[in-house]
Protein backbone atom coordinates (compact mmCIF):
# COMPACT_ATOMS: atom_id res chain seq x y z
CA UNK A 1 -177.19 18.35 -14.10
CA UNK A 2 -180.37 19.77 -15.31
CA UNK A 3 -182.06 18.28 -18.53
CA UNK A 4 -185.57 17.61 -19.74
CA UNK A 5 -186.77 13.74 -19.71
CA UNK A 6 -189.16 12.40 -22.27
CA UNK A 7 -192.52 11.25 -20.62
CA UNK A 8 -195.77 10.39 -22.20
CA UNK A 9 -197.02 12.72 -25.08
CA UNK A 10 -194.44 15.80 -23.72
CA UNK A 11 -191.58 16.32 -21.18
CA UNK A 12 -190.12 17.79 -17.85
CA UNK A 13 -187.82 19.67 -16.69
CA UNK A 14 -185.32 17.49 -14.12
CA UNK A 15 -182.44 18.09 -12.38
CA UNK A 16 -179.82 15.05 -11.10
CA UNK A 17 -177.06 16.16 -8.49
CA UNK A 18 -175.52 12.79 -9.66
CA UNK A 19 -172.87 10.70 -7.73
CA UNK A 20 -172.71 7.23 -5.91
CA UNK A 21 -174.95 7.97 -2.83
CA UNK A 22 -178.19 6.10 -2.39
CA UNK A 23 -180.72 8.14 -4.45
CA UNK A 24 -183.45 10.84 -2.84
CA UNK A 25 -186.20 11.75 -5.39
CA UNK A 26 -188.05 15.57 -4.33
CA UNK A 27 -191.76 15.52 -5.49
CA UNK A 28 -192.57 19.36 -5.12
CA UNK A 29 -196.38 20.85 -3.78
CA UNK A 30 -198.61 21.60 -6.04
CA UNK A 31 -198.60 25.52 -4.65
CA UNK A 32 -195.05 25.77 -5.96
CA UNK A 33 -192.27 23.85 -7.81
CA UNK A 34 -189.11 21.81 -7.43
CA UNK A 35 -187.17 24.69 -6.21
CA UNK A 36 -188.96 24.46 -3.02
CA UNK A 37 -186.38 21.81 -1.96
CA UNK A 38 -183.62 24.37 -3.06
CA UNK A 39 -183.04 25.17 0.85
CA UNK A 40 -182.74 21.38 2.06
CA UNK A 41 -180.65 20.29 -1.54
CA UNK A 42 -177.18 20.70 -0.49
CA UNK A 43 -177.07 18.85 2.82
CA UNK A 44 -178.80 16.35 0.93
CA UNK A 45 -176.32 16.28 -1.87
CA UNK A 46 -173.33 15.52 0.96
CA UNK A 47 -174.46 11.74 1.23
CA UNK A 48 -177.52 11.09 -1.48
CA UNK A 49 -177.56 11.12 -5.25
CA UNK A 50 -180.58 13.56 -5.56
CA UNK A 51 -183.10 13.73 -8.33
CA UNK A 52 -186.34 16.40 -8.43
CA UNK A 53 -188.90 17.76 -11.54
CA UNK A 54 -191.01 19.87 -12.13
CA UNK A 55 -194.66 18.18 -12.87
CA UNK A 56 -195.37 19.30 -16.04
CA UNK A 57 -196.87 23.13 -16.63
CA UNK A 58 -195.02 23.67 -13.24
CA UNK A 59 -192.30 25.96 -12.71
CA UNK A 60 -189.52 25.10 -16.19
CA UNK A 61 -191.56 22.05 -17.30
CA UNK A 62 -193.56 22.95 -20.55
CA UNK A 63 -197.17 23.08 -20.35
CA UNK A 64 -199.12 19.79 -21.02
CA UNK A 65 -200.89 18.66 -24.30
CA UNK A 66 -201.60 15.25 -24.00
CA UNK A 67 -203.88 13.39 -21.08
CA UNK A 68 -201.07 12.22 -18.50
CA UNK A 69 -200.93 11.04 -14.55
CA UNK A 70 -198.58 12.41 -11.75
CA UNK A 71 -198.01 8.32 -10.95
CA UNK A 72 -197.09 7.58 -14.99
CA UNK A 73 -194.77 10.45 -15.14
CA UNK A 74 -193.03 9.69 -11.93
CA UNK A 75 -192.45 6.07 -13.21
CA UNK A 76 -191.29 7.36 -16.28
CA UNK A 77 -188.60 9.76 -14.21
CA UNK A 78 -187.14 6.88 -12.27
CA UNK A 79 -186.88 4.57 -15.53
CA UNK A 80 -185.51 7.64 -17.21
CA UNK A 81 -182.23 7.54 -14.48
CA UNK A 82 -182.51 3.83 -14.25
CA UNK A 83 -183.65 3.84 -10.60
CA UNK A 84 -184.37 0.47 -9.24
CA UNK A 85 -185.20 1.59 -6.21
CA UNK A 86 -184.88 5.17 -3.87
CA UNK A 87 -186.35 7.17 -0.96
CA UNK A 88 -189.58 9.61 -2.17
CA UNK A 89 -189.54 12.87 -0.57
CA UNK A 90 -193.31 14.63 -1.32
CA UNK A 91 -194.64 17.65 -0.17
CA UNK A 92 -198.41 18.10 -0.49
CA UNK A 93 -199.28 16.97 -4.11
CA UNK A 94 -196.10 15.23 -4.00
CA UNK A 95 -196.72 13.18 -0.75
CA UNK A 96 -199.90 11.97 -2.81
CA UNK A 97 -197.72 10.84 -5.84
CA UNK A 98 -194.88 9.42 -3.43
CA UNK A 99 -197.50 6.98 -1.69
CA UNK A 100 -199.23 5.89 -5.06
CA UNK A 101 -195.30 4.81 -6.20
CA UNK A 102 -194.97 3.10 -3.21
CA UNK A 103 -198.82 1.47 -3.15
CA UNK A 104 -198.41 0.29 -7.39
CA UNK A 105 -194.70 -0.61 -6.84
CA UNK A 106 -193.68 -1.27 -3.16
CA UNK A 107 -190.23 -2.87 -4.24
CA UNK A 108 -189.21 0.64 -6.13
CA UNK A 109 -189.22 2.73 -2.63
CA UNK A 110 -186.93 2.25 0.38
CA UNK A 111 -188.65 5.14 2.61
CA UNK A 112 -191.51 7.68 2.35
CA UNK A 113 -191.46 11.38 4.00
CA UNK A 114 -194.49 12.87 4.01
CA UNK A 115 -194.47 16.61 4.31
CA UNK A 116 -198.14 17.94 4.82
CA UNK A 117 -198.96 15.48 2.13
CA UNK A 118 -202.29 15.31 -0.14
CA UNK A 119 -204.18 12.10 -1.00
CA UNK A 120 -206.37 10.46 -3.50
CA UNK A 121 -209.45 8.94 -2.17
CA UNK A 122 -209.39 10.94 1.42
CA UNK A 123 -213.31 12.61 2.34
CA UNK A 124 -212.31 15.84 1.97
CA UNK A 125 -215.41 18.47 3.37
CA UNK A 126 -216.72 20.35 0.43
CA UNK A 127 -215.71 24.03 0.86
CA UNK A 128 -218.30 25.64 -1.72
CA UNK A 129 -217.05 29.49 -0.86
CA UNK A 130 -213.13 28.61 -1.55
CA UNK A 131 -214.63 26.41 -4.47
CA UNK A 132 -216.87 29.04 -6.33
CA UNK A 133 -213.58 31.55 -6.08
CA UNK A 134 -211.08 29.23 -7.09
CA UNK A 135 -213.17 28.38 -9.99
CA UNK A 136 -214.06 31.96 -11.24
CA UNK A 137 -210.39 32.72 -11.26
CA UNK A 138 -209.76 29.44 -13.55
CA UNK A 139 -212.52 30.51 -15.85
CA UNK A 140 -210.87 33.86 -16.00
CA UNK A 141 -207.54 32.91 -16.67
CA UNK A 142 -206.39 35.21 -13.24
CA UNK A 143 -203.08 33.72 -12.44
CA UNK A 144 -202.46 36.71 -9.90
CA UNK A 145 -205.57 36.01 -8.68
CA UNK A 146 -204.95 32.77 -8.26
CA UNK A 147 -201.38 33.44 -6.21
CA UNK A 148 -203.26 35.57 -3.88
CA UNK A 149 -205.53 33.27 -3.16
CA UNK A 150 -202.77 30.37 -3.11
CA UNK A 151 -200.70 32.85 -0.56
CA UNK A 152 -203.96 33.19 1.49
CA UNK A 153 -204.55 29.50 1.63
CA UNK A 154 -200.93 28.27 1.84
CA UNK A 155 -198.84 30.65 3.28
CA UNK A 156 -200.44 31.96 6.87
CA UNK A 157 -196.58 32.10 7.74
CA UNK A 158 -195.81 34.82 5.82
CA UNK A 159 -195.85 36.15 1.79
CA UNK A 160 -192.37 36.09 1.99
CA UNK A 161 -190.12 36.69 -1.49
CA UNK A 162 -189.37 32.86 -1.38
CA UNK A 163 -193.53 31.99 -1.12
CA UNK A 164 -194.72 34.40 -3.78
CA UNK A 165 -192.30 32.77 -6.24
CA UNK A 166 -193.52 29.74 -5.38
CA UNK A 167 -196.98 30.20 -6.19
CA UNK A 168 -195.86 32.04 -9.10
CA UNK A 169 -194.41 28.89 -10.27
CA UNK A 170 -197.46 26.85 -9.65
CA UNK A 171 -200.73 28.85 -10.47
CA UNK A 172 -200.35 28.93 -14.58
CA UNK A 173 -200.32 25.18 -14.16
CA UNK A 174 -204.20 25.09 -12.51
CA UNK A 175 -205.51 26.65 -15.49
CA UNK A 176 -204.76 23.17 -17.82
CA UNK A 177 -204.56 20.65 -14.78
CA UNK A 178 -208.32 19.67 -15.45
CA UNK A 179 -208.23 19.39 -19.00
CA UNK A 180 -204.69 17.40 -19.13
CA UNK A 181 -204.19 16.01 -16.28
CA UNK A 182 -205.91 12.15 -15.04
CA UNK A 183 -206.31 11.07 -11.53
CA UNK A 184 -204.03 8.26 -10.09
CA UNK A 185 -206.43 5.68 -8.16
CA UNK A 186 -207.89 6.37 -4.32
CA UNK A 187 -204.97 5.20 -1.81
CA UNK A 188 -206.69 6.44 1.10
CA UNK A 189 -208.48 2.73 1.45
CA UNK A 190 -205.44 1.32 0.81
CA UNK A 191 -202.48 2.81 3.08
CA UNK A 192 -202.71 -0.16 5.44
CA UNK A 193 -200.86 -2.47 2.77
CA UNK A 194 -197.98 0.19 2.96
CA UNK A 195 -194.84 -1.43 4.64
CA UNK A 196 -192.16 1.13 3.63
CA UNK A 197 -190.62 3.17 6.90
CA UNK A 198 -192.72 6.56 6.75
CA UNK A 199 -192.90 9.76 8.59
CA UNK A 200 -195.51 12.31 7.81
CA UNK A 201 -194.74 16.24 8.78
CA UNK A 202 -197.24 18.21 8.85
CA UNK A 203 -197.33 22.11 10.39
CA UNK A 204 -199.72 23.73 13.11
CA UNK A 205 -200.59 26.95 10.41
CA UNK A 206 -201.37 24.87 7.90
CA UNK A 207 -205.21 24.38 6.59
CA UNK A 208 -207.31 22.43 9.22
CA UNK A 209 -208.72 20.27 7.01
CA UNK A 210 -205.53 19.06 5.59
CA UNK A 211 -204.36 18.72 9.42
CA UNK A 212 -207.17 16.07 10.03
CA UNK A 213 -206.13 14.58 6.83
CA UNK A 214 -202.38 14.61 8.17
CA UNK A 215 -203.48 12.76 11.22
CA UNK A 216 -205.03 10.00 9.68
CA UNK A 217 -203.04 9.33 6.89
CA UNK A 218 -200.17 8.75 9.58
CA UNK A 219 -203.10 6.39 11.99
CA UNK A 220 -202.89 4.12 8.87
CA UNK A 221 -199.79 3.90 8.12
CA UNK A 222 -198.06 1.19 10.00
CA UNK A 223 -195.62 2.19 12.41
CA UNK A 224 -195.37 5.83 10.59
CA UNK A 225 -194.15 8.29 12.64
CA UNK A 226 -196.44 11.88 12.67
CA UNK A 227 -194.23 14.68 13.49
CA UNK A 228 -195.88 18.18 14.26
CA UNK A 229 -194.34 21.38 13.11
CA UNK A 230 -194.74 24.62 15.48
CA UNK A 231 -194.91 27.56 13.58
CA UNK A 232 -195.30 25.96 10.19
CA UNK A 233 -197.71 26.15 7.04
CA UNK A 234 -197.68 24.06 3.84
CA UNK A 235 -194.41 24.98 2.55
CA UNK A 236 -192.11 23.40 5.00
CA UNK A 237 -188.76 23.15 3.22
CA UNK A 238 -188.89 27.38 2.98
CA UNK A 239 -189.77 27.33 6.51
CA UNK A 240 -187.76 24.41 8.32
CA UNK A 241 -185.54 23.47 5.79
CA UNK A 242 -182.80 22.20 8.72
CA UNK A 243 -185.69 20.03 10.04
CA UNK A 244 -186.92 18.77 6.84
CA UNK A 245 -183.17 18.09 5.85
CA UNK A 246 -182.34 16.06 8.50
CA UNK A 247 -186.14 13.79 8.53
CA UNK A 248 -184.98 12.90 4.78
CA UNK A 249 -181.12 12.13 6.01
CA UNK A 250 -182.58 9.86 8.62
CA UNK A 251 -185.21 8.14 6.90
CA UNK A 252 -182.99 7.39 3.67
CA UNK A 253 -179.96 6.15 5.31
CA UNK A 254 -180.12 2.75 4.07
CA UNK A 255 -177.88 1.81 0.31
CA UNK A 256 -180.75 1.23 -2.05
CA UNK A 257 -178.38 0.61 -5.07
C-alpha cells in the first residue's frame, strides 16, 4: 500500500506490503531511491511485513522546505506504522541512518544489514578534485551532470537502465540537501555500544575509500559479520539482489511483534 506519511514540516512517500510477518524497514542509498530494493521486495514479502520511503526530495517524496534529519524522519516513519520494534535494512546513506536508530534507540531494532553503508563521524580523506566538480555542478543546478558523475562514482559495474534511473531519482535531491537537510550526530566513536546482530556487505568495485570505511565499521561492531561481494559496486540490491535477499531473510528471522 503506498501512501505519503506526515513528518516534520513536509512528508514522504512510503510504501507498506502489510501483513502479520515480523517487519523489515528498506532505507535506500543516497545515489538512488527506495525502488532499489524493488529486486529483493518480493522474497521479502513471503515471510516479513515490509516497509521502505523515499527520504524526502528523493525519488516520489516532495522536495524539502523545512530543516529536517534522516534519524527524525525515520523515527517519525516507524511511529507513523506503530512499529515497536523491526529489522533496518540500509544501503549506503541508509546504513548511516539504520545505525543512528539503532545507537539513539537500541530497543526499536532487532537486526542491522549493512550494505556498503555510510557513516557520520568516520575520517573520510578529503578528495578536493571530486569535491570542486561535485560542487560546480550543485552551483549550476546540472542534475545530468550530476548522474554522470554519480554513474562514474557509483556504478563501475555497469550504467545499466536500472542504475541510470537510480541516479535519476537521487541527483535533484543534492541540489537542496545542504540547505534543508541537518546532520544526525557522529556514530563512528560510538559503534562499540552497538549490541544488535549486524552484517555489513560491502562490494570489491565499489569506491576504495568507502571499502576502508566498510572494514572498520564491521572491526567495531561486535561480533558483526563483514561479507565481501565479488563483482559488486554500491548498488548491491540491482546487482545481487538473491544475495542481498537472503542476508536480510537470515538476519531478521526472529518475531519482533
Amino acid at each position: 500500500m503506498e501512501l505519503t506519511v506526515p513528518v516534520s514540516g513536509g512528508a514522504v512517500w512510503a510504501d507498506d506490503t502489510g501483513g502479520d510477518g515480523p517487519p523489515v524497514v528498506l532505507l535506500h542509498p543516497g545515489v538512488g531511491d527506495s525502488r532499489i530494493w524493488d529486486p529483493v521486495l518480493p522474497q521479502l514479502a513471503e515471510h516479513h511485513r515490509v516497509i521502505r520511503y523515499d527520504v524526502r526530495g528523493y525519488g516520489r517524496s516532495p522536495q524539502p522546505t523545512a530543516s529536517y534529519s534522516l534519524l527524525d524522519d525515520l523515527v517519525a516513519v516507524l511511529d507513523y506504522f506503530r512499529l515497536r520494534r523491526a529489522s533496518l535494512v540500509g544501503c549506503s546513506m541508509g546504513g548511516g541512518t539504520a545505525m543512528s536508530l539503532a545507537l539513539a534507540y537500541p530497543d526499536r531494532v532487532t537486526a542491522l544489514v549493512l550494505l556498503c553503508p555510510g557513516i557520520t563521524g568516520y575520517p573520510w580523506p578529503e578528495e578536493p578534485k571530486f569535491d570542486a566538480e561535485y560542487d560546480a555542478l550543485i552551483e549550476a543546478g546540472d542534475v545530468e551532470g550530476l548522474v554522470t558523475l554519480g554513474l562514474r562514482e557509483w556504478a563501475a559495474t555497469g550504467a545499466d537502465e536500472a542504475a541510470v534511473a537510480q541516479l535519476r531519482a537521487a541527483a535533484p535531491a543534492w541540489l537542496t540537501e545542504d540547505e534543508y537537510q541537518r546532520g544526525d550526530p557522529p556514530v563512528f566513536d560510538r559503534l562499540g555500544e552497538l549490541s544488535t546482530p549486524a552484517v555489513v556487505m560491502v562490494g570489491d568495485l565499489d569506491r576504495p575509500t568507502l571499502i576502508a570505511c566498510n572494514e572498520e565499521v564491521a572491526a567495531r561492531i561486535p561480533s558483526c559479520r563483514l561479507m565481501r561481494m565479488p563483482g559488486v559496486d554500491h548498488l548491491p540490491p540491482l546487482r545481487v539482489p538473491d544475495l542481498v535477499a537472503d542476508t536480510i531473510l537470515t538476519y531478521s528471522r526472529s518475531d519482533t511483534l
